[in-house]
N, C-alpha and C. Protein backbone atom coordinates (compact mmCIF):
# COMPACT_ATOMS: atom_id res chain seq x y z
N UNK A 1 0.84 -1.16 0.00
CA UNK A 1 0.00 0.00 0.00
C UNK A 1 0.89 1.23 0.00
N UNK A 2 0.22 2.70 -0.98
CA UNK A 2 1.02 3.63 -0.98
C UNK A 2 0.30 4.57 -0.01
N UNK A 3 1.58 5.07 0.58
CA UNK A 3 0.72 5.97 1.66
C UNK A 3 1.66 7.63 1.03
N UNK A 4 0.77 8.31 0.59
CA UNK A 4 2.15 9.60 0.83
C UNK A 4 1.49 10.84 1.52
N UNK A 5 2.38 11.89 2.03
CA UNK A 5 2.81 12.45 2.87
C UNK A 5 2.91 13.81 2.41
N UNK A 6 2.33 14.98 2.44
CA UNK A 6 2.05 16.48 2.15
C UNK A 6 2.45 17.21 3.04
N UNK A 7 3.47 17.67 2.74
CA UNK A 7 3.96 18.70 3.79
C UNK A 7 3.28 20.01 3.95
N UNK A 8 2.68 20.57 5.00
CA UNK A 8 2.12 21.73 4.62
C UNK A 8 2.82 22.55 5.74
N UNK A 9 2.71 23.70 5.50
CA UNK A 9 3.08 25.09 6.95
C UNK A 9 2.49 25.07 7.96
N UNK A 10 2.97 24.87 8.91
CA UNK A 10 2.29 25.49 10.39
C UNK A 10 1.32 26.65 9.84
N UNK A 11 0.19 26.76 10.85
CA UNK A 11 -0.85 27.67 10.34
C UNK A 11 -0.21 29.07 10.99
N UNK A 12 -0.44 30.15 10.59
CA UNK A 12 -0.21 31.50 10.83
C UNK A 12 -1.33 31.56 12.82
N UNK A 13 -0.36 31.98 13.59
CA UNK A 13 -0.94 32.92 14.76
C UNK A 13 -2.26 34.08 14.22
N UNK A 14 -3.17 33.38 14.75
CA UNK A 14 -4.54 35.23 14.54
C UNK A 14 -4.00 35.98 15.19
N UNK A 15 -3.96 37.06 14.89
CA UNK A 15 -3.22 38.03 15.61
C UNK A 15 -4.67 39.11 16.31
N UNK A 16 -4.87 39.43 16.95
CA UNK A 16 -5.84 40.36 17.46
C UNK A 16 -6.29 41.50 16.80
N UNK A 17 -7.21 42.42 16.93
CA UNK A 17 -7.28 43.63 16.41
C UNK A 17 -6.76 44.36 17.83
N UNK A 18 -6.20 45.40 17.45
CA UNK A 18 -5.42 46.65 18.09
C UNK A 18 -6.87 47.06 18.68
N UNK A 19 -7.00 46.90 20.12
CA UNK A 19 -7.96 48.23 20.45
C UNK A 19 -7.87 49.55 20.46
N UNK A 20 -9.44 49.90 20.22
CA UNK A 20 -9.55 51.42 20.26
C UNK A 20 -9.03 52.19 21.56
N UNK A 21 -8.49 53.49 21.23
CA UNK A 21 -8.20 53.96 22.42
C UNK A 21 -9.55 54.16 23.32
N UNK A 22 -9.82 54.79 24.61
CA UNK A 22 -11.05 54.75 25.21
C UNK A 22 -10.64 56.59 25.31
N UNK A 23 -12.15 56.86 25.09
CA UNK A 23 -12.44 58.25 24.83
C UNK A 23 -12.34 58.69 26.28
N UNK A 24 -11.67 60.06 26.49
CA UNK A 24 -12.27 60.58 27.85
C UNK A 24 -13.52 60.88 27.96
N UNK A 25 -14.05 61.31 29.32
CA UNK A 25 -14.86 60.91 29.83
C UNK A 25 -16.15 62.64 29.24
N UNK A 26 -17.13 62.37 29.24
CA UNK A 26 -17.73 63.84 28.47
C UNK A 26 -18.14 64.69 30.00
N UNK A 27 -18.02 65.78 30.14
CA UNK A 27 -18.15 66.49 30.91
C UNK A 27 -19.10 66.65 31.38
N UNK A 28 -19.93 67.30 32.31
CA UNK A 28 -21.69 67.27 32.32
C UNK A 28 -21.60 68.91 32.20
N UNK A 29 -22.84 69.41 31.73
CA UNK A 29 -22.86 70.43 30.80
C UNK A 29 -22.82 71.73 31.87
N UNK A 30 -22.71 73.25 31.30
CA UNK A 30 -22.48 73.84 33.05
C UNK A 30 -23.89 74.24 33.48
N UNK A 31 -24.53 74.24 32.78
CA UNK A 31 -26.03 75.45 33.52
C UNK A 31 -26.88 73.64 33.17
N UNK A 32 -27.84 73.83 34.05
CA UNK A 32 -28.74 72.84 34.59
C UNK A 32 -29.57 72.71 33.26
N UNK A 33 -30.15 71.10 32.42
CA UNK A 33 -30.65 70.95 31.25
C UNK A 33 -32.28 71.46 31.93
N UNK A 34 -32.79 72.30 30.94
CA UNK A 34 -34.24 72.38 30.71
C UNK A 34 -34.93 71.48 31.05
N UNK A 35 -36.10 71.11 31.68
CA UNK A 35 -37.02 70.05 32.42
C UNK A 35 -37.94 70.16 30.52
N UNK A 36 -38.17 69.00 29.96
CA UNK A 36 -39.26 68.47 29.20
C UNK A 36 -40.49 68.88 29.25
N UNK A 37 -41.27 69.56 28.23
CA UNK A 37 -42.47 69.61 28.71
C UNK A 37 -43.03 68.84 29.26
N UNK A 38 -44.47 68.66 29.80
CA UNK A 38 -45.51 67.66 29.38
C UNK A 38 -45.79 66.69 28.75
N UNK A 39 -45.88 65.48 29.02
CA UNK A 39 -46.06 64.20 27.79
C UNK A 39 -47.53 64.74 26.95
N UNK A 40 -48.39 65.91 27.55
CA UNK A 40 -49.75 66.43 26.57
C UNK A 40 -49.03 67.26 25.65
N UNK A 41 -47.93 68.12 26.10
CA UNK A 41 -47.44 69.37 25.09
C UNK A 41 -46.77 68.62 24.49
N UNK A 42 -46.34 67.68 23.89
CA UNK A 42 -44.88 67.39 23.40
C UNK A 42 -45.73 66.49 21.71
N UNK A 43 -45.15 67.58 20.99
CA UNK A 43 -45.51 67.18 19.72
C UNK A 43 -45.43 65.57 18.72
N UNK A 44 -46.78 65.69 18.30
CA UNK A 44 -46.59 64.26 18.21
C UNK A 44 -47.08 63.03 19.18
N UNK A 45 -46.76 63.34 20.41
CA UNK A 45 -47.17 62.20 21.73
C UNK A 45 -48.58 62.03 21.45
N UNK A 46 -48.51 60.60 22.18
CA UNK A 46 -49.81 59.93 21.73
C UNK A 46 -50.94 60.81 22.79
N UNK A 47 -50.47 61.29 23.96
CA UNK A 47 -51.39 61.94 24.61
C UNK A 47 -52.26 63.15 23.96
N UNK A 48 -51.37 63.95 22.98
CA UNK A 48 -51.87 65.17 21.91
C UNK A 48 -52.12 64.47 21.14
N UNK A 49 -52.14 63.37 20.38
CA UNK A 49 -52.70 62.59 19.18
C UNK A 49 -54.58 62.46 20.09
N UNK A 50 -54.12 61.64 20.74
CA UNK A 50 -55.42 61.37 21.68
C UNK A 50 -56.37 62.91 21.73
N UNK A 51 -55.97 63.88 22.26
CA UNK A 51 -56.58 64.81 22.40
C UNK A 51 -57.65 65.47 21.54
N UNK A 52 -56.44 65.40 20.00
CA UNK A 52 -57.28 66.16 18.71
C UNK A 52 -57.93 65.19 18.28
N UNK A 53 -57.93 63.80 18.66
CA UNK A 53 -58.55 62.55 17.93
C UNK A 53 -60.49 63.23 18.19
N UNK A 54 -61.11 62.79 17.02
CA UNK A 54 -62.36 63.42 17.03
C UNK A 54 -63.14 62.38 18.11
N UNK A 55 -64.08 62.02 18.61
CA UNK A 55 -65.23 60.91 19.69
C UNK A 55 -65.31 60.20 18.90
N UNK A 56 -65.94 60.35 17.20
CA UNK A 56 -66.04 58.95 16.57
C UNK A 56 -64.78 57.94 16.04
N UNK A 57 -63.84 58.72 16.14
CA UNK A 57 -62.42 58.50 15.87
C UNK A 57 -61.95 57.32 16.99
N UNK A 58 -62.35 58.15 18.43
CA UNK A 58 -62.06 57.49 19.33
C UNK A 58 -62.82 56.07 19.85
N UNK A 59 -64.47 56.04 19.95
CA UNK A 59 -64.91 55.22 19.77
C UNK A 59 -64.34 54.10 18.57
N UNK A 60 -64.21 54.48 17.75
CA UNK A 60 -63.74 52.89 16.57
C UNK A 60 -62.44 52.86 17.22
N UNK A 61 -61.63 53.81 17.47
CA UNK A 61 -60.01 52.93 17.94
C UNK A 61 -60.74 52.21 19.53
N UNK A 62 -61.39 52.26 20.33
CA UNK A 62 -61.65 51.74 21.09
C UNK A 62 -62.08 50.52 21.20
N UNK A 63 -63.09 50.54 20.33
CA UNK A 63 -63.84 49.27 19.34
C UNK A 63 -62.84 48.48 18.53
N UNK A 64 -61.84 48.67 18.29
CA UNK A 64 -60.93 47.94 17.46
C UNK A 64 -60.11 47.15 18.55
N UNK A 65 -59.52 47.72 19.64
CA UNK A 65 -58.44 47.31 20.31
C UNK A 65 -59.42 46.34 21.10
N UNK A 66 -60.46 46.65 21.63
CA UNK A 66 -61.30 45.84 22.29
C UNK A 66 -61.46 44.56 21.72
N UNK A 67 -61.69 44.29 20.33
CA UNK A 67 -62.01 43.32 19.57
C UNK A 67 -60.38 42.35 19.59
N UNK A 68 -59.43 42.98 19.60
CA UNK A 68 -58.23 42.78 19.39
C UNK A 68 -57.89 42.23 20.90
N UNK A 69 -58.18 42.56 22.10
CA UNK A 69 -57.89 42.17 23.14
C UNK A 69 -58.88 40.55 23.09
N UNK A 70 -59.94 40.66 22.80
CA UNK A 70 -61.16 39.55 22.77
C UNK A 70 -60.49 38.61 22.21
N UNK A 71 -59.74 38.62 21.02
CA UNK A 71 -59.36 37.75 20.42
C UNK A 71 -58.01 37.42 20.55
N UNK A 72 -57.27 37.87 21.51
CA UNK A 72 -56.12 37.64 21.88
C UNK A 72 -56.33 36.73 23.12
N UNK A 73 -57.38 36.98 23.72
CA UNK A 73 -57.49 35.99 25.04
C UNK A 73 -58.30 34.78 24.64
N UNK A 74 -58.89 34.84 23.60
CA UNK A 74 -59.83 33.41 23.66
C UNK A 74 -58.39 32.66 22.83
N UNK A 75 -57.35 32.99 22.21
CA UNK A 75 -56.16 32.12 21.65
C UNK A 75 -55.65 31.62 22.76
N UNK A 76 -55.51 32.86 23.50
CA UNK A 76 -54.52 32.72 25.12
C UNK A 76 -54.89 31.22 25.76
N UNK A 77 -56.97 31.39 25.78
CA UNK A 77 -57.37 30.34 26.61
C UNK A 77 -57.31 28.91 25.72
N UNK A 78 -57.24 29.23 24.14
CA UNK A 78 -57.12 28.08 23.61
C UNK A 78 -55.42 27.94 24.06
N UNK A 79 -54.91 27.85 23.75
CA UNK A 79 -53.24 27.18 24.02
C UNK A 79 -53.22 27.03 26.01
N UNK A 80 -53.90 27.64 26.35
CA UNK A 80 -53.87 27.52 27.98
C UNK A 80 -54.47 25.83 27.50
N UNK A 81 -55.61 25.92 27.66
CA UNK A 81 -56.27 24.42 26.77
C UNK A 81 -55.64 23.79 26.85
N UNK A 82 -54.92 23.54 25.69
CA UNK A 82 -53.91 22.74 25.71
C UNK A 82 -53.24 22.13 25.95
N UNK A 83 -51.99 23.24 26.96
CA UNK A 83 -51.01 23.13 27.82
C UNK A 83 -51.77 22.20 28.81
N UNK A 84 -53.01 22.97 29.24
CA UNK A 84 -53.41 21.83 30.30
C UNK A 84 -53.63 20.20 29.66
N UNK A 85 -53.81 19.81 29.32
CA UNK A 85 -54.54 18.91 28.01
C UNK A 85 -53.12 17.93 28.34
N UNK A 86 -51.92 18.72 28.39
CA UNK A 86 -50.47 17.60 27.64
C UNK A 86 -50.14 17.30 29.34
C-alpha cells in the first residue's frame, strides 16, 4: 500500500485587532438641562394625538383594540387548553 505524505506550513498565529483607544470621559454640561415639557405638550405624543382625535375617531379605535384584546385571550385560553390537556 502507498501511503504519501504532504507537507504543509504550520498555520499562521490570529493576531488580534489593536484596540480602540477609550475616549475621555464627556463632561456634564455647566447650567442645569431644561425640564421636558408635558407628555400632553410634546408634539406628536400619543397623549396630543389622543386629544385632537375626534369621539367617533375614538370610539372605533376603542372598538378595534377591544375586539383585538377579545381575540387575543380566547387564543390565550385556547393554548392555555392545551397546555393543560399535555
Amino acid at each position: 500500500m502507498f501511503t504519501s505524505v504532504i507537507s504543509r506550513p504550520p498555520p499562521q498565529p490570529t493576531q488580534m485587532p489593536t484596540p480602540k483607544p477609550i475616549s475621555p470621559p464627556i463632561s456634564p454640561p455647566t447650567s442645569p438641562p431644561k425640564s421636558p415639557p408635558p407628555p400632553h405638550e410634546l408634539p406628536g405624543s400619543a397623549a396630543g394625538l389622543l386629544q385632537r382625535m375626534s369621539t367617533d375617531d375614538l370610539e372605533s379605535e376603542l372598538l378595534t383594540m377591544a375586539g383585538h384584546i377579545a381575540a387575543a385571550e380566547c387564543r390565550f385560553l385556547q393554548l392555555l387548553a392545551e397546555f393543560d390537556d399535555r
